[in-house]
N, C-alpha and C. Protein backbone atom coordinates (compact mmCIF):
# COMPACT_ATOMS: atom_id res chain seq x y z
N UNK A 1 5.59 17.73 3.47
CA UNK A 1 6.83 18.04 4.15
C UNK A 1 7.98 17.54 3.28
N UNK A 2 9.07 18.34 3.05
CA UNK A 2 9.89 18.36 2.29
C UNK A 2 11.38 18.25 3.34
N UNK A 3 12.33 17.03 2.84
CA UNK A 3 13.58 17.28 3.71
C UNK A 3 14.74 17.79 2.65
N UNK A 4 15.23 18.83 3.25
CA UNK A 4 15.95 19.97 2.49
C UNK A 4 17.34 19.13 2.41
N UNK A 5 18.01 18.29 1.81
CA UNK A 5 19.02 18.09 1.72
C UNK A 5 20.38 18.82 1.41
N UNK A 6 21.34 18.06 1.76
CA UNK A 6 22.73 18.55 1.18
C UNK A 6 23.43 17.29 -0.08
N UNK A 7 23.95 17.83 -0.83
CA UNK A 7 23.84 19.22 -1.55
C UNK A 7 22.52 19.22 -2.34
N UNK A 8 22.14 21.00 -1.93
CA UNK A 8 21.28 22.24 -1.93
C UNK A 8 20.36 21.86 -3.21
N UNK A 9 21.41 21.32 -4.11
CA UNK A 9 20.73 21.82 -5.59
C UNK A 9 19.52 20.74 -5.61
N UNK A 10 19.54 19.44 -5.47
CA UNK A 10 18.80 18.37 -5.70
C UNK A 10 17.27 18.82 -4.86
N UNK A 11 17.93 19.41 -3.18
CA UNK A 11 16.40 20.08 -3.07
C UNK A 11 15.56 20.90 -3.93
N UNK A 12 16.36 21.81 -4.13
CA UNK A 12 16.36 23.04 -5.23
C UNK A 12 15.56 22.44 -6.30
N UNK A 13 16.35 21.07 -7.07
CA UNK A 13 15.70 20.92 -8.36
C UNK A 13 13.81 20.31 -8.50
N UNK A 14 14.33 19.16 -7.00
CA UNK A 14 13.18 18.45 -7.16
C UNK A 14 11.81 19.11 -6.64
N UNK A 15 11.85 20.59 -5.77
CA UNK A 15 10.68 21.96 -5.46
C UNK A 15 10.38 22.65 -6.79
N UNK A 16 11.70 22.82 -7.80
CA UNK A 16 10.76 23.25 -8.89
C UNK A 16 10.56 22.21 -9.85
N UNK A 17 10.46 21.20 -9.69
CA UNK A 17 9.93 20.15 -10.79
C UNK A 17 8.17 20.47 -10.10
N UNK A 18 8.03 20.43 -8.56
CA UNK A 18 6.71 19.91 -8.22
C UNK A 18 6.23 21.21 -8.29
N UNK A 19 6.79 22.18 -8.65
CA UNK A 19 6.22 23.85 -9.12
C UNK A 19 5.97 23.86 -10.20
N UNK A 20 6.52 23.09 -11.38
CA UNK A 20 6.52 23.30 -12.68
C UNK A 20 5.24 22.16 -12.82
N UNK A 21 4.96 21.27 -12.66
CA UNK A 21 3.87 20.08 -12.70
C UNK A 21 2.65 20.99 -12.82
N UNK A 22 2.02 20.81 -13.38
CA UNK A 22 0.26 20.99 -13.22
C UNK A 22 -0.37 19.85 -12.25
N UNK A 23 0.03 18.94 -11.90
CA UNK A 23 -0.53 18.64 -10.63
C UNK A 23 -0.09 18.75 -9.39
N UNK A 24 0.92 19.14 -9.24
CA UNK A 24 1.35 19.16 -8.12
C UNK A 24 1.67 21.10 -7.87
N UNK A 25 1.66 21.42 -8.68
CA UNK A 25 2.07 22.47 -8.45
C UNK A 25 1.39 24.02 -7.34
N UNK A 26 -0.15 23.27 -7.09
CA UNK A 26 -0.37 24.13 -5.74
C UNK A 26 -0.28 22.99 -4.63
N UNK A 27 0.24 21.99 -4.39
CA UNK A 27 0.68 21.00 -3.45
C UNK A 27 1.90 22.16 -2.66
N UNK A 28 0.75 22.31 -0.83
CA UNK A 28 1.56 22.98 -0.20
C UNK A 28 2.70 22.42 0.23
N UNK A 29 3.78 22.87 0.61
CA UNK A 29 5.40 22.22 0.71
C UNK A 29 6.12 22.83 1.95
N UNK A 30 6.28 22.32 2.88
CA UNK A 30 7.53 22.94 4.29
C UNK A 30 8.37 22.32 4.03
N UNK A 31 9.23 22.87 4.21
CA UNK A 31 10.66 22.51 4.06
C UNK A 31 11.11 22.01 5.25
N UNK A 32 11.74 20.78 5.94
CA UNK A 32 12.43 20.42 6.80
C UNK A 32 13.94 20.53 6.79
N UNK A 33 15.05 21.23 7.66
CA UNK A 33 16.17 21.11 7.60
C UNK A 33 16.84 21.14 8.83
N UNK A 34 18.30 20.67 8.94
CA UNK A 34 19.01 20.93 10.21
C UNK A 34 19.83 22.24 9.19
N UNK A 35 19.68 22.47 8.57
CA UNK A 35 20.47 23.98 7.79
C UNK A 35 19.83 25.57 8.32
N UNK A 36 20.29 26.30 9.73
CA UNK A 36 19.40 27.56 9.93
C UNK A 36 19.78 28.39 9.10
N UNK A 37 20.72 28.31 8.39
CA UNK A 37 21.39 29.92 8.24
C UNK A 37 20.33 30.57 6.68
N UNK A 38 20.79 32.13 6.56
CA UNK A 38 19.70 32.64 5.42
C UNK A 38 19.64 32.31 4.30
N UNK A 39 21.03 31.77 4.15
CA UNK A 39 21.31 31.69 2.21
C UNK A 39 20.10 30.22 2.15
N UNK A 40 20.24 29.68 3.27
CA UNK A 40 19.69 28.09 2.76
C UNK A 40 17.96 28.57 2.88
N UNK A 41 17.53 28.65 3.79
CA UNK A 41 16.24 29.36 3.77
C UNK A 41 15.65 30.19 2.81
N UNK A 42 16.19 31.41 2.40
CA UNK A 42 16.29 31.78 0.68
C UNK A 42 16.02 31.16 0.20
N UNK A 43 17.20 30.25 -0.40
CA UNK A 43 16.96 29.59 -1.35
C UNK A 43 15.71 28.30 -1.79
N UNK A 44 15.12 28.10 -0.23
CA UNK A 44 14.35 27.27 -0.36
C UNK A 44 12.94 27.89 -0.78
N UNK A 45 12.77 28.90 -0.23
CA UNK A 45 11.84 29.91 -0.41
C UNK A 45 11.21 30.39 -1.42
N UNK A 46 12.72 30.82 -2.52
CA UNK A 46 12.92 31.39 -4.00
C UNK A 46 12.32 30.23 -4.62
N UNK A 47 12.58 28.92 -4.13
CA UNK A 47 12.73 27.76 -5.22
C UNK A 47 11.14 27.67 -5.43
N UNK A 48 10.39 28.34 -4.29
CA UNK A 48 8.67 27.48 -3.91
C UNK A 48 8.47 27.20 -2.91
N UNK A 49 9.35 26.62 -1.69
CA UNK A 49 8.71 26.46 -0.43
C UNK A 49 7.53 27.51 -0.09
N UNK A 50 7.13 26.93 1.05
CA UNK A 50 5.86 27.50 1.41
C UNK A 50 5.93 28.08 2.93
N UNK A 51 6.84 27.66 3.53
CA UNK A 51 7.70 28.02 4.73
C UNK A 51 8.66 26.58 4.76
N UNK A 52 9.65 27.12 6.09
CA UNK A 52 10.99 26.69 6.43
C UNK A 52 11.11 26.31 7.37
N UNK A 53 11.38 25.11 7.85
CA UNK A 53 11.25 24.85 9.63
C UNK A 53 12.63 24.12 10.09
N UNK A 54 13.36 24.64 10.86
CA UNK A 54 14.82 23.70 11.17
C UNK A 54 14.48 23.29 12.00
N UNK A 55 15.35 21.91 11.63
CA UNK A 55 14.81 21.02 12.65
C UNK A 55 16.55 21.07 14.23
N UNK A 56 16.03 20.43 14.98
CA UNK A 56 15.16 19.45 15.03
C UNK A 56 13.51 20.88 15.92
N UNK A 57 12.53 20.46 15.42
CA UNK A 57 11.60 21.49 15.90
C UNK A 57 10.19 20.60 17.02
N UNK A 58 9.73 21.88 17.48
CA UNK A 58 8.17 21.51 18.65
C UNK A 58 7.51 20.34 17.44
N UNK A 59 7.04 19.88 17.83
CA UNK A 59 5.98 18.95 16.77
C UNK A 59 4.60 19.75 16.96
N UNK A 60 4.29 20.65 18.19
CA UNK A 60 3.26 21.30 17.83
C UNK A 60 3.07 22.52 17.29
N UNK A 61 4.61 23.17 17.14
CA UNK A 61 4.89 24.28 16.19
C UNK A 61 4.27 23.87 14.84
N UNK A 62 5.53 22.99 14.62
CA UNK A 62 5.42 22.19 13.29
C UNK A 62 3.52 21.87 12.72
N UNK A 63 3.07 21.25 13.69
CA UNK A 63 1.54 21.41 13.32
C UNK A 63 0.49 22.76 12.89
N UNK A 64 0.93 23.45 13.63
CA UNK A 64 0.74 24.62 13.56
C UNK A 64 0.65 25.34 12.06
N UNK A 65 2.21 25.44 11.83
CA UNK A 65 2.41 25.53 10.82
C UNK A 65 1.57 24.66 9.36
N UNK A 66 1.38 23.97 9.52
CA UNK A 66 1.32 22.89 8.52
C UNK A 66 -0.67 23.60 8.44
N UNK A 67 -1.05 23.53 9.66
CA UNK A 67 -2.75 24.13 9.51
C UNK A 67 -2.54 25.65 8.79
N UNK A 68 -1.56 26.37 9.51
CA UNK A 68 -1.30 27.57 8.65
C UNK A 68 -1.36 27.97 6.86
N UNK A 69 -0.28 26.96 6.10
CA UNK A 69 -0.36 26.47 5.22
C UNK A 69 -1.45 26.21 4.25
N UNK A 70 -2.23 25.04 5.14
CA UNK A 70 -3.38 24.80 4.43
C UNK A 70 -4.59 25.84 4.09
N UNK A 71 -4.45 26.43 5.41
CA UNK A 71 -5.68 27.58 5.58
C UNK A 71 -5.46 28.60 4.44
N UNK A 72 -3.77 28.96 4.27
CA UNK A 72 -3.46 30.08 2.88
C UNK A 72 -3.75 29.26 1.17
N UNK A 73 -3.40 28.34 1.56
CA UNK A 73 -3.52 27.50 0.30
C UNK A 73 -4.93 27.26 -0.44
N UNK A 74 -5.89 27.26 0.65
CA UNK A 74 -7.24 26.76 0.42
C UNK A 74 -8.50 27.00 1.07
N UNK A 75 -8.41 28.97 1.01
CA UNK A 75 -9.14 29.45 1.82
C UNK A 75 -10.50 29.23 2.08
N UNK A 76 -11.36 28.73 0.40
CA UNK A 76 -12.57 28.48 0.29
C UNK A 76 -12.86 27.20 0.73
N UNK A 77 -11.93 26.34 1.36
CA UNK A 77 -12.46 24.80 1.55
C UNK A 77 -12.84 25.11 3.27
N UNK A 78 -13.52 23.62 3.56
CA UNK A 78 -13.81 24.17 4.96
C UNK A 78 -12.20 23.58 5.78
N UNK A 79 -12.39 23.88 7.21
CA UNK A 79 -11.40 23.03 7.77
C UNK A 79 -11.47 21.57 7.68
N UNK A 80 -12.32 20.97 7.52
CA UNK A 80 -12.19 19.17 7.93
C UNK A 80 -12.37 18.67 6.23
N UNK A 81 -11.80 19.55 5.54
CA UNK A 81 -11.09 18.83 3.96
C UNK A 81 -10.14 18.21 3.88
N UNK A 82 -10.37 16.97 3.58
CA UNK A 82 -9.08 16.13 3.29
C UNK A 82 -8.28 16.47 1.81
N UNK A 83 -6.74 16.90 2.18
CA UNK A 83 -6.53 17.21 0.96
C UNK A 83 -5.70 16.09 0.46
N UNK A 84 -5.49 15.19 -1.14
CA UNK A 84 -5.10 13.84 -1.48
C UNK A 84 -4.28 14.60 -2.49
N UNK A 85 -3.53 14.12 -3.04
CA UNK A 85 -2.13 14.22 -3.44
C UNK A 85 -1.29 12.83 -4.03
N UNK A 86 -1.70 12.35 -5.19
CA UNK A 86 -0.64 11.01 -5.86
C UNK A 86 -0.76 10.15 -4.79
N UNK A 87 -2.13 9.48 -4.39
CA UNK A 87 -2.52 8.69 -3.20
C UNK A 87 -2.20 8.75 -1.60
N UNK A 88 -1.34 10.45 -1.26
CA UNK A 88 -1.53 10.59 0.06
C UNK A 88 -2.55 11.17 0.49
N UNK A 89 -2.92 11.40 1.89
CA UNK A 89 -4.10 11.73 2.05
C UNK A 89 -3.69 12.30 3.56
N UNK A 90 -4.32 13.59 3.42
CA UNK A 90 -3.80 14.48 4.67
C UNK A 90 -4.89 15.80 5.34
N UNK A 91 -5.38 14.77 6.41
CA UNK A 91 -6.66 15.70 6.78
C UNK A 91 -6.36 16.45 8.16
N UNK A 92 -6.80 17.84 7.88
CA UNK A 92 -6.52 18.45 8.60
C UNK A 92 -6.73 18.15 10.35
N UNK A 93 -8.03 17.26 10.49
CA UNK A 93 -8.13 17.64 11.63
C UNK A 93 -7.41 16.73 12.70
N UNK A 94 -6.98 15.98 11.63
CA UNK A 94 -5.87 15.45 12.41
C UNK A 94 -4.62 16.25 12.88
N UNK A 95 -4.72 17.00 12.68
CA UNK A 95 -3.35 17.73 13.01
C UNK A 95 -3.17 18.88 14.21
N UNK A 96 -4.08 18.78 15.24
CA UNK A 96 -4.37 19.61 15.95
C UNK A 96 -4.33 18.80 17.37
């Protein structure tokens, strides 16, 4: 989960640094923002997000989403894969 700041660009820059990385770069990414409108969503989109969620949002949307994500990201794994990331660790079945 990603919080979409103001100003735009620093979000902007620091989605394609973790796009440009070879390790991080299929690390799935939502974007969190209080920003609805299109240009900002776009742009988060264009940059690499993986979807867009304004906040303040359901927490079981938000979950939702986040299983969504994983399932496109990593179709061949099963569901109860923990996926780790620069020592986080984020298992799905927690999220339900």
């Amino acid at each position: 989960l990603m919080e979409w700041t103001w100003p735009e660009r620093e979000s902007i820059d620091m989605l394609l640094a973790l796009r440009a990385n070879m390790q991080t770069r299929g690390l799935p990414v939502i974007v969190l923002s209080r920003h609805g409108d299109a240009r900002a969503k776009v742009a988060a989109l264009d940059a690499g997000a993986d979807d867009y969620v304004v906040k303040p949002c359901d927490t079981g949307e938000l979950h939702a989403r986040i299983r969504a994500v994983l399932r496109r990201r990593a179709p061949h794994q099963h569901g109860d894969d923990i996926l780790q990331v620069n020592g986080l660790r984020l298992d799905p079945l927690t999220l339900g």
